[in-house]
N, C-alpha and C. Protein backbone atom coordinates (compact mmCIF):
# COMPACT_ATOMS: atom_id res chain seq x y z
N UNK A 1 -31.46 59.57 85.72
CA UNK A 1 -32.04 60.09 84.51
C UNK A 1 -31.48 59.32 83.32
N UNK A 2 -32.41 59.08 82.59
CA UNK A 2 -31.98 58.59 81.54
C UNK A 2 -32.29 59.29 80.02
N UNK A 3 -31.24 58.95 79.02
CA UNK A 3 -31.87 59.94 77.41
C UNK A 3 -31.77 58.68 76.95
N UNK A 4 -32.81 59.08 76.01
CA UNK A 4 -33.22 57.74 74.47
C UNK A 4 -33.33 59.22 73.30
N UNK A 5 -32.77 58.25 72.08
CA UNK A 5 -32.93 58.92 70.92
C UNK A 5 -33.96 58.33 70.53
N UNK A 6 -34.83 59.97 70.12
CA UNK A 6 -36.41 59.21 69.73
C UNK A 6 -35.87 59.45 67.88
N UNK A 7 -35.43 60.32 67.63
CA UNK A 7 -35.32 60.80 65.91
C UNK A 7 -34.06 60.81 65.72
N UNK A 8 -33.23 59.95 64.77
CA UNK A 8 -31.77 60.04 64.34
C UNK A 8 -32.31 60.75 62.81
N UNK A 9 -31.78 62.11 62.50
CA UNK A 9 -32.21 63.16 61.47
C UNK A 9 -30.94 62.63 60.82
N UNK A 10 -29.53 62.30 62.03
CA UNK A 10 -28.48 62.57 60.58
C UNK A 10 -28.22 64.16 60.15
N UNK A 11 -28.63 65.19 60.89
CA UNK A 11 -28.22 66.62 60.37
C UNK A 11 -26.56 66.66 60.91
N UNK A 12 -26.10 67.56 59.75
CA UNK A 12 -24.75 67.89 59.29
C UNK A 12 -24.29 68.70 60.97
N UNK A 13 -25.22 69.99 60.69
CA UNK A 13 -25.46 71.30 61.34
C UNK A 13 -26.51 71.73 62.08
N UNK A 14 -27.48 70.68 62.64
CA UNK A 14 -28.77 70.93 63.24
C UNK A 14 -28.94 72.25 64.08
N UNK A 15 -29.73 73.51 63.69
CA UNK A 15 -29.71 74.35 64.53
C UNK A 15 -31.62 74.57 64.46
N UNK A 16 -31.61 75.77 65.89
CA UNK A 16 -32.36 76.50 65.47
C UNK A 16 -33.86 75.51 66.06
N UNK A 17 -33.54 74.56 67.46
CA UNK A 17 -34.68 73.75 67.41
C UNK A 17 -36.55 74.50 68.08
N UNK A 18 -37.27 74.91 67.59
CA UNK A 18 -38.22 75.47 67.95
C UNK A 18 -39.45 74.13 68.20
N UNK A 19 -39.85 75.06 69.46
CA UNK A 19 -41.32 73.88 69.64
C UNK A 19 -42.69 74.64 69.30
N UNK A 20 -43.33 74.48 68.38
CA UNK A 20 -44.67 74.74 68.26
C UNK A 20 -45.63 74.36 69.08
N UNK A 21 -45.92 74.74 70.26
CA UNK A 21 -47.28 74.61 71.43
C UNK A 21 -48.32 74.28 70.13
N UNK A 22 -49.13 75.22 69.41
CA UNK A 22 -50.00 75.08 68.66
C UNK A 22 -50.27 73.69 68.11
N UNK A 23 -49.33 73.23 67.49
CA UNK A 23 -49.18 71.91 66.62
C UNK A 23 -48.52 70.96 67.26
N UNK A 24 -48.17 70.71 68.02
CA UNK A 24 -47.26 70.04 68.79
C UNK A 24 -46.20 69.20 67.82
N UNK A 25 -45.25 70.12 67.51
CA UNK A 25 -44.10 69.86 66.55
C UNK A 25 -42.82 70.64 67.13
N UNK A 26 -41.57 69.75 66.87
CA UNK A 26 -40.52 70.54 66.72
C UNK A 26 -39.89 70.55 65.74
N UNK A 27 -39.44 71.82 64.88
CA UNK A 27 -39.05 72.58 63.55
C UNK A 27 -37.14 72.53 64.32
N UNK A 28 -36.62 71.97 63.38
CA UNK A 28 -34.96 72.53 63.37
C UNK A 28 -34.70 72.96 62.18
N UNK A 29 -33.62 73.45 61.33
CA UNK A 29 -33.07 73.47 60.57
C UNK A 29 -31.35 72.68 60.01
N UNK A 30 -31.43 71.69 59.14
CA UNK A 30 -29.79 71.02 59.34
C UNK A 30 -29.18 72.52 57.89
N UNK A 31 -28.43 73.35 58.43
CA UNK A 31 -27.49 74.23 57.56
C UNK A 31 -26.97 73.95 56.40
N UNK A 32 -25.68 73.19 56.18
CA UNK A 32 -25.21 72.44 55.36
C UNK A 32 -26.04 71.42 54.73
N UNK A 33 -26.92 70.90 54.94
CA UNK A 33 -27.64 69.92 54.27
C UNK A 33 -29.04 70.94 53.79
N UNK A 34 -28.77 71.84 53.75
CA UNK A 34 -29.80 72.84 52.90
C UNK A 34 -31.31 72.13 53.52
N UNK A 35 -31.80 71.84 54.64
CA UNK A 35 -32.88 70.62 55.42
C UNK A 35 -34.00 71.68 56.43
N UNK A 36 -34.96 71.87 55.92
CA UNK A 36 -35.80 72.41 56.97
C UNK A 36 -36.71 70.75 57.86
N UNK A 37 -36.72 70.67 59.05
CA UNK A 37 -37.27 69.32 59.59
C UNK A 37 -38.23 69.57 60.66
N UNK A 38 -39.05 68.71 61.20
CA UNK A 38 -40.17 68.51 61.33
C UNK A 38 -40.63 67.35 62.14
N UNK A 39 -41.06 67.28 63.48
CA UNK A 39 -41.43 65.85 64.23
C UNK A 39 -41.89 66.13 65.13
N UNK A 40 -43.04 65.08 64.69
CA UNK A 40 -44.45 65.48 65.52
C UNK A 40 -44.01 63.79 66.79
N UNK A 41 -44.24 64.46 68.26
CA UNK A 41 -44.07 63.41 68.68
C UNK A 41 -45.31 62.09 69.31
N UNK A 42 -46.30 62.86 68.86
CA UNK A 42 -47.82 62.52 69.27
C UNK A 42 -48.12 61.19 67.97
N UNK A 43 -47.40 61.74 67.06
CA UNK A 43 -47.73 60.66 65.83
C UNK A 43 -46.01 60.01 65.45
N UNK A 44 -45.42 60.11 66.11
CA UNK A 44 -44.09 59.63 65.85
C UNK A 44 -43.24 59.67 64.10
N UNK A 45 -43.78 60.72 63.85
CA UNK A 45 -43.72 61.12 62.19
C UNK A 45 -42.55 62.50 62.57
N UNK A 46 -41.93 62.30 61.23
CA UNK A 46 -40.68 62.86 61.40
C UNK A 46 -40.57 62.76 59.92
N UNK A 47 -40.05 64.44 59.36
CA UNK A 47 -40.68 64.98 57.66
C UNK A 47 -39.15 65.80 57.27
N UNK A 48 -38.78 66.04 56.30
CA UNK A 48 -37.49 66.74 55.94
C UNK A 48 -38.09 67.39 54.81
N UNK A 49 -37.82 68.87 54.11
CA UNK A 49 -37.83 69.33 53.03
C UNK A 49 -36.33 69.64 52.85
N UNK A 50 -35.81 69.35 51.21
CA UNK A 50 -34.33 69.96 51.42
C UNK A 50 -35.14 70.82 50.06
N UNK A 51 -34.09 72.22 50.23
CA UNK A 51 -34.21 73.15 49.61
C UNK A 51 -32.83 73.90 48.72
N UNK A 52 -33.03 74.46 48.09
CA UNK A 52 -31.62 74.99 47.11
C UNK A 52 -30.98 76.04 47.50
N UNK A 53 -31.01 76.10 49.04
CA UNK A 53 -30.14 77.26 49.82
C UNK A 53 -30.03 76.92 51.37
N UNK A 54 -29.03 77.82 52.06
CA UNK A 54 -29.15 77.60 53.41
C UNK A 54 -30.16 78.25 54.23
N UNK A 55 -30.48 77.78 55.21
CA UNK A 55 -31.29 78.40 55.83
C UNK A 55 -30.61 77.87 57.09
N UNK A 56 -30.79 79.19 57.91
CA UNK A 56 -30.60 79.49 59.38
C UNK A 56 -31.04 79.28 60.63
N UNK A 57 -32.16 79.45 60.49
CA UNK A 57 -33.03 79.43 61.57
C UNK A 57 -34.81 79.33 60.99
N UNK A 58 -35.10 78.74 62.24
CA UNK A 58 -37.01 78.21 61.82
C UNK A 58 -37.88 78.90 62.83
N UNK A 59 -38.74 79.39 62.55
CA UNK A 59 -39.74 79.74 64.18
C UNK A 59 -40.86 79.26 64.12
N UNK A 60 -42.05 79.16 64.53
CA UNK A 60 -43.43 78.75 64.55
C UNK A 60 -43.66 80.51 64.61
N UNK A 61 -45.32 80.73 63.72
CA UNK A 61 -45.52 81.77 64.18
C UNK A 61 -46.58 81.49 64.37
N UNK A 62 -47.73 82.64 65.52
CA UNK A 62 -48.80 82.88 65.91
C UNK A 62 -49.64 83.25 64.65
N UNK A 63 -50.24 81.79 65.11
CA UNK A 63 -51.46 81.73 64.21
C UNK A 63 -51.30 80.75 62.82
N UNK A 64 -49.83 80.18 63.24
CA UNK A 64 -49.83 78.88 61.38
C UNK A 64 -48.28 79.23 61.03
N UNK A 65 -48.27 78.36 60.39
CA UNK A 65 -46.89 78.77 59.83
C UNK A 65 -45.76 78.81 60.15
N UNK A 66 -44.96 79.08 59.65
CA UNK A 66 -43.29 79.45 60.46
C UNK A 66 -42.85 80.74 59.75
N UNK A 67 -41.89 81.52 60.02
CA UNK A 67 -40.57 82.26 59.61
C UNK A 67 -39.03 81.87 59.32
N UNK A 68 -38.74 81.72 58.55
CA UNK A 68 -37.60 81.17 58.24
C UNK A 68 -36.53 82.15 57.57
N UNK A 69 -35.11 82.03 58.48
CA UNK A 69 -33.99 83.08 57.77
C UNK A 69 -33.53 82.50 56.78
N UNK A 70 -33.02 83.12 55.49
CA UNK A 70 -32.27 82.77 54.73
C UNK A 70 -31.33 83.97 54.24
N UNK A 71 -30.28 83.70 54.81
CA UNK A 71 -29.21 84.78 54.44
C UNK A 71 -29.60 86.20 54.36
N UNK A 72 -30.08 86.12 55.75
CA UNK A 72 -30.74 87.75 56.09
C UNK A 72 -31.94 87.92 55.26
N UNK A 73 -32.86 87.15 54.48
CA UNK A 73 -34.06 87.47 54.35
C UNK A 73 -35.10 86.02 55.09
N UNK A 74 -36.12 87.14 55.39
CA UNK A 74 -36.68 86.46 56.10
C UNK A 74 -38.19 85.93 55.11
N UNK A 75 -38.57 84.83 55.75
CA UNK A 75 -39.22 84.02 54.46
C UNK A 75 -40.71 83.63 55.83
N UNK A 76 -41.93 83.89 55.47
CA UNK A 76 -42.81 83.46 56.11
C UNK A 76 -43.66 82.35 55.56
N UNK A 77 -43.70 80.77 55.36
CA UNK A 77 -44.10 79.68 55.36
C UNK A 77 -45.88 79.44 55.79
N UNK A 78 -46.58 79.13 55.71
CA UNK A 78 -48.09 78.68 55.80
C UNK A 78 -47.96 77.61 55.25
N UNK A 79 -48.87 76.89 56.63
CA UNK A 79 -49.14 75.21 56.44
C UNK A 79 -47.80 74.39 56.24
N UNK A 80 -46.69 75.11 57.19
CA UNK A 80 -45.43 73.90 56.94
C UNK A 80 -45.60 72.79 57.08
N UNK A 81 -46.96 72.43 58.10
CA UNK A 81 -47.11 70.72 58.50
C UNK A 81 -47.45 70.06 57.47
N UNK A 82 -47.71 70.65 56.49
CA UNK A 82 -48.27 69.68 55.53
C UNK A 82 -47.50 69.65 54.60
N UNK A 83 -46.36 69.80 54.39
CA UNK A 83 -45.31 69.30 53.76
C UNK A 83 -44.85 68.21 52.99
C-alpha cells in the first residue's frame, strides 16, 4: 500500500474531516488558524475561508450546506461550495 499527499492545507489543528456524498467534497476545519476548508477531488480544487473566530467542527447537511460549531453555537451555512 502506498499514501500520496494529494492537498498540503498547512493546517495548524486540522479537525473535524467530513465527506459530502452529495457534492463530492471534503470539509475540515484548521482551529487555530480560524480556517473552514474545502476539496473537491473530481476537480482537484482545494478553497480556504479564514474567519474571525474558532470553529470546531464542519458537517455537510441533507439537502446543501453545512453546520458548523462555534464555541457551542451552532451556525448553519448554504451554498458553502461556492465560496
Amino acid at each position: 500500500m502506498s499514501v500520496e499527499l494529494v492537498i498540503d492545507s498547512r493546517s495548524t489543528l486540522g479537525e473535524s474531516p467530513s465527506w459530502d456524498s452529495e457534492n463530492n467534497v471534503l470539509y475540515w476545519v484548521d482551529i487555530i488558524e480560524k480556517k473552514i476548508c474545502l476539496y473537491n477531488p473530481l476537480t482537484n480544487t482545494y478553497k480556504q475561508v479564514i474567519i474571525d473566530q474558532f470553529v470546531g467542527c464542519i458537517a455537510p447537511r441533507n439537502g446543501g450546506g453545512v453546520v458548523l460549531l462555534f464555541k457551542m453555537v451552532f451556525i448553519i451555512m448554504i451554498g458553502i461550495q461556492n465560496f
